[in-house]
PDB file of N, CA and C in Angstrom:
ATOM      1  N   UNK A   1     118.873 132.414 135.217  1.00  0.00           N
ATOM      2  CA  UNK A   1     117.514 132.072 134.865  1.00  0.00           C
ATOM      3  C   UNK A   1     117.248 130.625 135.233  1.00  0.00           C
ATOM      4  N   UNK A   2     115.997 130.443 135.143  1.00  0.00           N
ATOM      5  CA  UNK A   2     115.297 129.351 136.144  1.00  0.00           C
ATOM      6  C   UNK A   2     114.202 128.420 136.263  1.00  0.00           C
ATOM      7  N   UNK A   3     114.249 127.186 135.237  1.00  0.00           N
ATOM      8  CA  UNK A   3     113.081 126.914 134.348  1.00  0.00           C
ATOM      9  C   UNK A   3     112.589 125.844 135.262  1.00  0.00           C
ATOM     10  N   UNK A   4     111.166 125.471 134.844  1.00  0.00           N
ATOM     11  CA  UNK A   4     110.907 124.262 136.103  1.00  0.00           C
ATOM     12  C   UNK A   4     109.919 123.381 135.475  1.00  0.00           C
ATOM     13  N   UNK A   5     110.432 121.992 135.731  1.00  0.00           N
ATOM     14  CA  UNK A   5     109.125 120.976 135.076  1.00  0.00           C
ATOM     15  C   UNK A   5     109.079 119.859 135.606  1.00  0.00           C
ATOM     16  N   UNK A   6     107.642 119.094 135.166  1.00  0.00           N
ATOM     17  CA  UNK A   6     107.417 117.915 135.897  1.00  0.00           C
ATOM     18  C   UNK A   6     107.149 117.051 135.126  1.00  0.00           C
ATOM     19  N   UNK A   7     107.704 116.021 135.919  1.00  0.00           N
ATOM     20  CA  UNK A   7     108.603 114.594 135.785  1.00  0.00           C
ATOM     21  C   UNK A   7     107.331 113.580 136.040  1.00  0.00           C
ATOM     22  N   UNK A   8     107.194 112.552 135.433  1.00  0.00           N
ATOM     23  CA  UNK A   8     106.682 111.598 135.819  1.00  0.00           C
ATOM     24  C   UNK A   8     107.502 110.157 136.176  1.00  0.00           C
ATOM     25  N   UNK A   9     107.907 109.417 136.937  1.00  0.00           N
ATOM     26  CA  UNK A   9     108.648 108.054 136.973  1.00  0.00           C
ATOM     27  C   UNK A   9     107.838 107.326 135.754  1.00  0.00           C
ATOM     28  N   UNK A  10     108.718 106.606 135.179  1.00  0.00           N
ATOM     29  CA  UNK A  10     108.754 105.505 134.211  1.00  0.00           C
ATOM     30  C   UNK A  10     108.233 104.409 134.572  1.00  0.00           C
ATOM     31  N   UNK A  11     107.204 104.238 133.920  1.00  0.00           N
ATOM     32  CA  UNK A  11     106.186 102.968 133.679  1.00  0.00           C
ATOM     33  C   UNK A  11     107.627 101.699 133.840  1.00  0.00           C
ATOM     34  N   UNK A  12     107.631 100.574 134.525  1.00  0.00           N
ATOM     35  CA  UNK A  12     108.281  99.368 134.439  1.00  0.00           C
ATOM     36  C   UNK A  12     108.218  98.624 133.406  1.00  0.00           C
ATOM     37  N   UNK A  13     108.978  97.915 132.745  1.00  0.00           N
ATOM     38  CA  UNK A  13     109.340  97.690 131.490  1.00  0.00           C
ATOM     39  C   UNK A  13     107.866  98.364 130.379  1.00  0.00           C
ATOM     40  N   UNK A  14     108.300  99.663 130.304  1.00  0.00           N
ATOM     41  CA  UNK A  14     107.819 100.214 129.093  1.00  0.00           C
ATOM     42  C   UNK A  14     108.885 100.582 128.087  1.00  0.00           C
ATOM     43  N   UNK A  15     108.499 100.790 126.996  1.00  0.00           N
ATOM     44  CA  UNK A  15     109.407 100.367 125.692  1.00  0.00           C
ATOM     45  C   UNK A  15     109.664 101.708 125.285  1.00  0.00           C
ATOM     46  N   UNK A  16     110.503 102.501 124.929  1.00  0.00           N
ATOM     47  CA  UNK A  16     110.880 103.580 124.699  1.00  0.00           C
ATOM     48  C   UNK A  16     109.911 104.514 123.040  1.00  0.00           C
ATOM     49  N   UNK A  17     110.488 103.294 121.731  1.00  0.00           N
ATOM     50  CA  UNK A  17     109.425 103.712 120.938  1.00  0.00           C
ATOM     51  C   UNK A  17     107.986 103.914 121.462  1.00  0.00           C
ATOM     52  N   UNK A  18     107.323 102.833 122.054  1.00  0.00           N
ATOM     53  CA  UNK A  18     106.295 102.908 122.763  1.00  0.00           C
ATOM     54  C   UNK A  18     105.906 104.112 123.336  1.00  0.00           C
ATOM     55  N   UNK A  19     106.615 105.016 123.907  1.00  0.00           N
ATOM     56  CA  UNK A  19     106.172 105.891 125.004  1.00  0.00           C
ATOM     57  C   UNK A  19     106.244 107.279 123.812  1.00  0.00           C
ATOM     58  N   UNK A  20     107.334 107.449 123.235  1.00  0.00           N
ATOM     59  CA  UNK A  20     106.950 108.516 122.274  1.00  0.00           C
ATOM     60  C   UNK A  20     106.073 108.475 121.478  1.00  0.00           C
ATOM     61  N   UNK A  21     105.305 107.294 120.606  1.00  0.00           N
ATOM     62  CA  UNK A  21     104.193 107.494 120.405  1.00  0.00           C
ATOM     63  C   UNK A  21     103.234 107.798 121.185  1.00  0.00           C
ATOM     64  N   UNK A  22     103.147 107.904 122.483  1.00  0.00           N
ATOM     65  CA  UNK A  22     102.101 108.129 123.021  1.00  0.00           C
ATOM     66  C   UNK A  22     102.308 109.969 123.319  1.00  0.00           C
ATOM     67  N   UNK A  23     103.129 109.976 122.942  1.00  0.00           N
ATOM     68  CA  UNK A  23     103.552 112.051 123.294  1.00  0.00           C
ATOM     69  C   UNK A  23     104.674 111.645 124.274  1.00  0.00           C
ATOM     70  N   UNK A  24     105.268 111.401 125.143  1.00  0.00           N
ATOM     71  CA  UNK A  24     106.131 111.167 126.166  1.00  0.00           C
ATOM     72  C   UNK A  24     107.716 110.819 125.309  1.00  0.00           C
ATOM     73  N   UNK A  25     108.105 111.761 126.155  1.00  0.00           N
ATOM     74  CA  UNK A  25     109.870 111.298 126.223  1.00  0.00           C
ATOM     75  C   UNK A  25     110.856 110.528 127.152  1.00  0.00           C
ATOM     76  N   UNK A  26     111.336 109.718 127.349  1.00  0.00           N
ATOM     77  CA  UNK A  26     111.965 109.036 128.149  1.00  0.00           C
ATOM     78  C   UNK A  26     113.395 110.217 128.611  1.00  0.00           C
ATOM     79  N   UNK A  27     113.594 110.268 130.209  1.00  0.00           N
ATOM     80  CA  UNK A  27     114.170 110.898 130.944  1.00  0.00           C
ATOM     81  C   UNK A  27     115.244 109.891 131.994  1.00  0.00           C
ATOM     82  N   UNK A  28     116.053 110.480 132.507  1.00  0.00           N
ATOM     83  CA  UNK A  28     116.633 110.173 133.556  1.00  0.00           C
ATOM     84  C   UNK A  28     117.321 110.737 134.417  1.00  0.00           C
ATOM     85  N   UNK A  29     117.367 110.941 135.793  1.00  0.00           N
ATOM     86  CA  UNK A  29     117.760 112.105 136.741  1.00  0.00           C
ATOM     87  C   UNK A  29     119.180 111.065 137.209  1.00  0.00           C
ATOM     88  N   UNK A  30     119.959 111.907 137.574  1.00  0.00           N
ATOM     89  CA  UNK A  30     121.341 111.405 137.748  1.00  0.00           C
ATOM     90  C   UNK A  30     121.938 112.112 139.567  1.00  0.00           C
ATOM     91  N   UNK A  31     122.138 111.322 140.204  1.00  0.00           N
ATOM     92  CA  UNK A  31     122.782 111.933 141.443  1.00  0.00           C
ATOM     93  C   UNK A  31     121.952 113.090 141.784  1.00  0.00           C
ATOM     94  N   UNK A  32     120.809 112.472 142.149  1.00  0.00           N
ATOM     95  CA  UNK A  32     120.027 112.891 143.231  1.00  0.00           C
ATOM     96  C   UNK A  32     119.864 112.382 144.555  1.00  0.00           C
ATOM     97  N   UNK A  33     120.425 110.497 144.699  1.00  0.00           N
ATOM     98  CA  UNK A  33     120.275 109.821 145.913  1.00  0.00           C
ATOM     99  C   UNK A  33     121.683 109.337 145.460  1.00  0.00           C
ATOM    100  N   UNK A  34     122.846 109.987 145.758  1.00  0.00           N
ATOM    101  CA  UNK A  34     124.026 108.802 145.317  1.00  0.00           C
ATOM    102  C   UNK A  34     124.587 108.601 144.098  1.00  0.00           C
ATOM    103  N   UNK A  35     124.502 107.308 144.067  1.00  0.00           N
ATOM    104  CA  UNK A  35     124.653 106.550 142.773  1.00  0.00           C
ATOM    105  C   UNK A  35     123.851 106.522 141.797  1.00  0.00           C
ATOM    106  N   UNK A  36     122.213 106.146 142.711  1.00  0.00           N
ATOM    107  CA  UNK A  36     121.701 105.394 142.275  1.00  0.00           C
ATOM    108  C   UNK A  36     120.721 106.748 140.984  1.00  0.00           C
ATOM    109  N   UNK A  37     119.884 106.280 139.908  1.00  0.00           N
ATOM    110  CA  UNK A  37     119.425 106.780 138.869  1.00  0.00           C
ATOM    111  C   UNK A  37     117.859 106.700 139.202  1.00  0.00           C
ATOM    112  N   UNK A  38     116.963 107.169 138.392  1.00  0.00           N
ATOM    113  CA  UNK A  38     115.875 107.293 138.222  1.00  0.00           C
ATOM    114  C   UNK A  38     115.006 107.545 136.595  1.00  0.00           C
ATOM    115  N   UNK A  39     114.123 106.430 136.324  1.00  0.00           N
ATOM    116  CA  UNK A  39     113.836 106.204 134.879  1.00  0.00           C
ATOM    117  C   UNK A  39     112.683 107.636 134.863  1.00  0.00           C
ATOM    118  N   UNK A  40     112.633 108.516 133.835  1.00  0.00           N
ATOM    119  CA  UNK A  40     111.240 109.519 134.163  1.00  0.00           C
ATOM    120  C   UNK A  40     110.956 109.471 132.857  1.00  0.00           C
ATOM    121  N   UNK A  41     109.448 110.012 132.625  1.00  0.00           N
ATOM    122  CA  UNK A  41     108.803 110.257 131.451  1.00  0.00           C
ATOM    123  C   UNK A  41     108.538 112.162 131.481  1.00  0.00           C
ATOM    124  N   UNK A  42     108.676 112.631 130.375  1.00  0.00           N
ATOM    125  CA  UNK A  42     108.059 114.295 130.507  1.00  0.00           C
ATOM    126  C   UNK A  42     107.102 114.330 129.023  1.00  0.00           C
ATOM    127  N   UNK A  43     106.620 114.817 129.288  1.00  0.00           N
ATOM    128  CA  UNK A  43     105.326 115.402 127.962  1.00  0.00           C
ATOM    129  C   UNK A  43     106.303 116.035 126.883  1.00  0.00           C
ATOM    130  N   UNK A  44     105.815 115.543 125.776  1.00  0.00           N
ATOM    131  CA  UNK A  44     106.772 116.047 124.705  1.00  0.00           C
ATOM    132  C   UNK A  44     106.611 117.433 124.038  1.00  0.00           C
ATOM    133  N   UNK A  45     105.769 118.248 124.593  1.00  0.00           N
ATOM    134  CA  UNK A  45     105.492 119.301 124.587  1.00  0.00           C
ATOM    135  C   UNK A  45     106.507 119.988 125.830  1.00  0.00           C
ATOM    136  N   UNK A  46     105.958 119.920 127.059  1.00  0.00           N
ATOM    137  CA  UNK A  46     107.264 120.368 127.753  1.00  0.00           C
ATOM    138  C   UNK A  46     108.389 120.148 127.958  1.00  0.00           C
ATOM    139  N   UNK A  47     108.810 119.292 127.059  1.00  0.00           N
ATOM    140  CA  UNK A  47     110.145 118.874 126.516  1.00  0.00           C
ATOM    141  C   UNK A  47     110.648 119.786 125.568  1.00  0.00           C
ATOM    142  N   UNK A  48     110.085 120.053 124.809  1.00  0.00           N
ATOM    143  CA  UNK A  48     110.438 121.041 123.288  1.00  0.00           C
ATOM    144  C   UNK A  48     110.139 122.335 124.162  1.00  0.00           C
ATOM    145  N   UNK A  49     109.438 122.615 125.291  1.00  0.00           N
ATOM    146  CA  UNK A  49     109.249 124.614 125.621  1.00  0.00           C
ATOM    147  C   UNK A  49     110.974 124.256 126.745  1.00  0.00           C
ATOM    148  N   UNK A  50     110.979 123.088 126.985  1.00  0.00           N
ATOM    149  CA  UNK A  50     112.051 123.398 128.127  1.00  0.00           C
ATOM    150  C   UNK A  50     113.443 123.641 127.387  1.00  0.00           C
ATOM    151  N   UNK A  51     114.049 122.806 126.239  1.00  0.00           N
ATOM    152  CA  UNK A  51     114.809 123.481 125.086  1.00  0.00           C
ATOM    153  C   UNK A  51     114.582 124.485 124.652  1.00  0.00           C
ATOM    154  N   UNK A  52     113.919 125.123 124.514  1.00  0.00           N
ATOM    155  CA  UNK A  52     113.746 126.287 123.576  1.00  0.00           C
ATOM    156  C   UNK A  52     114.514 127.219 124.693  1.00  0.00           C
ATOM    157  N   UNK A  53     113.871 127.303 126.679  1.00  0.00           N
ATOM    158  CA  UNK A  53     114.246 128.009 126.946  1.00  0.00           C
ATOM    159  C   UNK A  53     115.345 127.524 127.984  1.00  0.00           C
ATOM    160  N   UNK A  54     116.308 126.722 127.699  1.00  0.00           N
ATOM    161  CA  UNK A  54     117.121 126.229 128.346  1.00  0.00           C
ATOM    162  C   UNK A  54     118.046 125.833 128.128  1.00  0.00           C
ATOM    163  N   UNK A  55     120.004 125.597 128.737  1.00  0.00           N
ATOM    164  CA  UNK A  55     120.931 125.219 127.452  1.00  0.00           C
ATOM    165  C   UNK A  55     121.633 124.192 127.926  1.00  0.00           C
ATOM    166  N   UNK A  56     122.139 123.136 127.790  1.00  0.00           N
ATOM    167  CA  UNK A  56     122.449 121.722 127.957  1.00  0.00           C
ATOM    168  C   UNK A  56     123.869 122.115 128.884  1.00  0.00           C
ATOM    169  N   UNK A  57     123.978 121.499 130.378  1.00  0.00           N
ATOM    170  CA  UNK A  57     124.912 121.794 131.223  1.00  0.00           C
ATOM    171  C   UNK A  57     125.029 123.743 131.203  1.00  0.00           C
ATOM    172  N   UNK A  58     124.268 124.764 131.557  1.00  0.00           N
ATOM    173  CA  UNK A  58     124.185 125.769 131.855  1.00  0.00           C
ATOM    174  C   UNK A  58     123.016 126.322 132.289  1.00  0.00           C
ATOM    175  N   UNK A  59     122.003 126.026 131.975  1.00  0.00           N
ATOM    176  CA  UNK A  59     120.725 126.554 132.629  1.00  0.00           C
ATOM    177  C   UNK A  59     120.254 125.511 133.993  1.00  0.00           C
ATOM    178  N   UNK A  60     120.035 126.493 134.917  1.00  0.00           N
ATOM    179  CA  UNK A  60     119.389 125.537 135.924  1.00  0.00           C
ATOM    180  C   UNK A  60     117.600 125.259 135.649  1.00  0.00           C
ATOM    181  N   UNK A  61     117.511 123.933 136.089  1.00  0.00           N
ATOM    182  CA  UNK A  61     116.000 123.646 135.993  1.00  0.00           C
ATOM    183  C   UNK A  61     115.948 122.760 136.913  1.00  0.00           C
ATOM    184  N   UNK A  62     114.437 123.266 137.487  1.00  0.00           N
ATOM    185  CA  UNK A  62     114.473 122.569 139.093  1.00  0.00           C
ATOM    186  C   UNK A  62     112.686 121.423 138.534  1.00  0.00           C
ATOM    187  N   UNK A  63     113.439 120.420 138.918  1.00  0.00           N
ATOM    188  CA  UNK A  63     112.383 119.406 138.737  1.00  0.00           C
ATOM    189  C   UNK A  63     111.766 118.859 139.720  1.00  0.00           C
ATOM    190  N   UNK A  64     110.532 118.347 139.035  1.00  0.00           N
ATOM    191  CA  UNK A  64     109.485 117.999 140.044  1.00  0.00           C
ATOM    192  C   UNK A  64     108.963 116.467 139.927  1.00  0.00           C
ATOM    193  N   UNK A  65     108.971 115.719 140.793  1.00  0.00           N
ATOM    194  CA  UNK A  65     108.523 114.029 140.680  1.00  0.00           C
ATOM    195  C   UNK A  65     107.119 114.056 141.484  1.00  0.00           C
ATOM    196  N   UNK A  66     106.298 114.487 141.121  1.00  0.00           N
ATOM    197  CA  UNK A  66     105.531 114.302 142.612  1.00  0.00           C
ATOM    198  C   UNK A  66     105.201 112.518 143.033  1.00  0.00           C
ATOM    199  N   UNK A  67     105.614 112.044 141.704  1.00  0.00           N
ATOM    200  CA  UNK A  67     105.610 110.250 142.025  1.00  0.00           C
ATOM    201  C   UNK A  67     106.375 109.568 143.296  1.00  0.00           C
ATOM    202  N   UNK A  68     107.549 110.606 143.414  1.00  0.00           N
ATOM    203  CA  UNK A  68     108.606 109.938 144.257  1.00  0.00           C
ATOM    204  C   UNK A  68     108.723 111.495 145.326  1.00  0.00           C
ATOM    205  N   UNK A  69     107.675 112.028 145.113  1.00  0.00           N
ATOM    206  CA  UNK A  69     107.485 113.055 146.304  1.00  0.00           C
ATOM    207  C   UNK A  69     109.504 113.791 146.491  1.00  0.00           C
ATOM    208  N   UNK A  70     109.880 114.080 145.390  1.00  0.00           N
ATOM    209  CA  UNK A  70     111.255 114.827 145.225  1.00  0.00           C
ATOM    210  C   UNK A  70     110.972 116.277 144.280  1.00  0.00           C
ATOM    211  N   UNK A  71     111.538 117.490 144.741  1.00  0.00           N
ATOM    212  CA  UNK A  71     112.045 118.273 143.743  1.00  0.00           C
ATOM    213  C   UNK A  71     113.334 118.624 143.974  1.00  0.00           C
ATOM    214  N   UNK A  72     114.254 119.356 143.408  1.00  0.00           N
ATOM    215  CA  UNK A  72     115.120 119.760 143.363  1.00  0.00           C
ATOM    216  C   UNK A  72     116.029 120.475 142.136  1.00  0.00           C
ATOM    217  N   UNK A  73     116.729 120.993 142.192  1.00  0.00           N
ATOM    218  CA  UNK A  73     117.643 121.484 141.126  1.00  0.00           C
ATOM    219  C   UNK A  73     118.683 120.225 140.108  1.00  0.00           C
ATOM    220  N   UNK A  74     118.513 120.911 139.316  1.00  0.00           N
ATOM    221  CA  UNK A  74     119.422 120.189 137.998  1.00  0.00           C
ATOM    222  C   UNK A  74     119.914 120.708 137.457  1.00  0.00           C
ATOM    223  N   UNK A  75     120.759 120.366 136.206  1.00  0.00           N
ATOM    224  CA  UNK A  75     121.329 120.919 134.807  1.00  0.00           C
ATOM    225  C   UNK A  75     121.199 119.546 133.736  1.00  0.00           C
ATOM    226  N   UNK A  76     120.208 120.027 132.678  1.00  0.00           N
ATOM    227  CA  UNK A  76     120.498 118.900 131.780  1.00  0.00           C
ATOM    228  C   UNK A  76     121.573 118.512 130.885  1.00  0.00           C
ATOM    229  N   UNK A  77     122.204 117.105 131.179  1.00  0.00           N
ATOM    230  CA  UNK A  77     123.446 117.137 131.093  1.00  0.00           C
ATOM    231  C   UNK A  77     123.164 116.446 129.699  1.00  0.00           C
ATOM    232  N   UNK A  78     122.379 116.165 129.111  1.00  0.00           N
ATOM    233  CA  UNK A  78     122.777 115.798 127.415  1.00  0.00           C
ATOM    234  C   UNK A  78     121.131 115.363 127.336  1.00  0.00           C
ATOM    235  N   UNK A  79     121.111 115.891 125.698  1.00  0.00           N
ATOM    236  CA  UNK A  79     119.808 115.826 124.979  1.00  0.00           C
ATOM    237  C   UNK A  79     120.460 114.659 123.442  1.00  0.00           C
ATOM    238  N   UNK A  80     119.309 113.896 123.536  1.00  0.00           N
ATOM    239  CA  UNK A  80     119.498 112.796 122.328  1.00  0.00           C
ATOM    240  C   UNK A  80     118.419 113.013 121.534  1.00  0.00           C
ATOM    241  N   UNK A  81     118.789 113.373 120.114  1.00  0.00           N
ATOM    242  CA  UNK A  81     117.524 113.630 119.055  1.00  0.00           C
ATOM    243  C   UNK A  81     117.671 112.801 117.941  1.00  0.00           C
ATOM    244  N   UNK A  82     117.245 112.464 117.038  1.00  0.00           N
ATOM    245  CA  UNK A  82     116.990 111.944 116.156  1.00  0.00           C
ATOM    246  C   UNK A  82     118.013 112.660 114.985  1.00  0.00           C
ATOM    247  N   UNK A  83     118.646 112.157 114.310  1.00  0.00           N
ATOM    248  CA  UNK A  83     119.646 112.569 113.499  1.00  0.00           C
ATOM    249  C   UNK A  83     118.883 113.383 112.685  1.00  0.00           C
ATOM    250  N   UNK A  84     118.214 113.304 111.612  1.00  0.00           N
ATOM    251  CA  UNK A  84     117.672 114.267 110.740  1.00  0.00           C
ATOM    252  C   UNK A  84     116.614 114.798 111.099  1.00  0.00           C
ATOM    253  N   UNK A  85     115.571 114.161 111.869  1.00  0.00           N
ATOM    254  CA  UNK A  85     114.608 115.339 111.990  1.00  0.00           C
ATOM    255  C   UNK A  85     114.515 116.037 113.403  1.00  0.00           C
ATOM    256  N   UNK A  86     115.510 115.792 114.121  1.00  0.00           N
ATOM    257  CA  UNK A  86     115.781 116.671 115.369  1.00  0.00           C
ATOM    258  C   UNK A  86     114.781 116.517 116.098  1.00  0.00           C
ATOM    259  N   UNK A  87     114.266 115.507 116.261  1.00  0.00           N
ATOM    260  CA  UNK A  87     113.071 115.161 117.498  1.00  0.00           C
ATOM    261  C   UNK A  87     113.577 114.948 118.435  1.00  0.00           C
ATOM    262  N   UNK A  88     113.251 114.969 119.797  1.00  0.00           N
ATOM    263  CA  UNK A  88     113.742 114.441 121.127  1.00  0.00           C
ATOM    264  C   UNK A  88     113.551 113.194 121.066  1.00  0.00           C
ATOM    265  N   UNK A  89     114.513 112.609 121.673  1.00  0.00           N
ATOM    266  CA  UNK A  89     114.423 111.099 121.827  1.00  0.00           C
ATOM    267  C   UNK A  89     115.110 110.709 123.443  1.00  0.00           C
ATOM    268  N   UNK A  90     115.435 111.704 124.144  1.00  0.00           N
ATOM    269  CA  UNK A  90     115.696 111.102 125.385  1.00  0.00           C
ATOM    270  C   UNK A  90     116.598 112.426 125.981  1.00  0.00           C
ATOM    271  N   UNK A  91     116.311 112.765 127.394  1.00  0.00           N
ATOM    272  CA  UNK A  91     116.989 114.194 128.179  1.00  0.00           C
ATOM    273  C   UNK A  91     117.478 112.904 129.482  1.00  0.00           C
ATOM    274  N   UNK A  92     118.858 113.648 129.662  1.00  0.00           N
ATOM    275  CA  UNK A  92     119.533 113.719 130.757  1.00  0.00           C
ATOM    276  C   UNK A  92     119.519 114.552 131.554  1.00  0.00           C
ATOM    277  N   UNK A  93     119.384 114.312 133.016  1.00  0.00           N
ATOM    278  CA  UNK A  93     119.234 115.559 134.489  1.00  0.00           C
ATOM    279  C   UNK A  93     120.281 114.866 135.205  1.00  0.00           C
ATOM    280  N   UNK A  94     121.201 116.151 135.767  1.00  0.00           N
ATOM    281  CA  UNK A  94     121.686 115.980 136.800  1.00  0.00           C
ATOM    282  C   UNK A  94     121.812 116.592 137.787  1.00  0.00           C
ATOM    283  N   UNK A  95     121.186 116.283 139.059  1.00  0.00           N
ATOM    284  CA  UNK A  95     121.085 116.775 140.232  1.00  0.00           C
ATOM    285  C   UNK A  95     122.447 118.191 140.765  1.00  0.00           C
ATOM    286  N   UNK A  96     122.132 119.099 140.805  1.00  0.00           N
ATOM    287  CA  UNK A  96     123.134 119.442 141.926  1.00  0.00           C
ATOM    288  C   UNK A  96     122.786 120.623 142.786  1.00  0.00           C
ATOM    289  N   UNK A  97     123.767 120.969 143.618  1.00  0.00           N
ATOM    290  CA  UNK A  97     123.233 121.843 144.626  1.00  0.00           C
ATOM    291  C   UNK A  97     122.577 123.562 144.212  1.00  0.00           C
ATOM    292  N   UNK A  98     121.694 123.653 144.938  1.00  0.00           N
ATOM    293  CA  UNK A  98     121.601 125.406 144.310  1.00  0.00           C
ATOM    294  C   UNK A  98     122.371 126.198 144.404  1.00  0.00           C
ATOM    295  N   UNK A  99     122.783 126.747 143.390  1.00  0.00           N
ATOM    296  CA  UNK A  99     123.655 127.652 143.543  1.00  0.00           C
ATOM    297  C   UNK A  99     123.140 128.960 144.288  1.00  0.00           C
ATOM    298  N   UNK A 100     124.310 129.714 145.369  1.00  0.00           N
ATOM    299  CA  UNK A 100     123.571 130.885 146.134  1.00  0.00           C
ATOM    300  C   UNK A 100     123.890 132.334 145.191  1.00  0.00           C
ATOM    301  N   UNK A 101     122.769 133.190 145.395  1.00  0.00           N
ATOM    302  CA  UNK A 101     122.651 133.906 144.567  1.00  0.00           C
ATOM    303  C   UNK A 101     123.754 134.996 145.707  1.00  0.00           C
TER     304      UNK A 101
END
């Protein structure tokens, strides 16, 4: 199964509390160019439908930047929530190849 969402790049020094009040979750895509990383924002709504239907390092989800004109496949490699009330507070992506069916 095969979930898909879009990414916005991260405002330059924007402040993390900051951005979840505004609805937004702070993201980051991992080994898509290399080394190098990428800061993203996702709607905190399609943050909570993409958990519900997706499982941390096992579901593929193919993301979309149209900021940086990239999509590609991932696996989210770790979700950070808030100790007691289980809010999102930050998703990990990591790039990798599609797997052939």
């Amino acid at each position: 199964m095969s979930v898909t969402i879009e990414c916005q790049k991260r405002p330059e020094m924007s402040k993390s509390g900051a951005l979840r009040r505004e609805g937004l979750i702070p993201a980051n895509l991992y080994g898509h160019d290399g080394a190098n990383s990428v800061h993203l924002v996702i709607k905190r709504k399609e943050a909570e439908t993409l958990l519900r239907h997706a499982a941390a390092n096992k579901t593929i989800v193919e993301v979309n930047i149209p900021d940086l004109s990239w999509q590609g496949t991932t696996v989210i490699r770790e979700v950070q929530t808030h100790p007691w009330k289980g809010t999102i507070y930050h998703l990990s992506f990591f790039a990798v190849d599609k797997p052939e069916d």
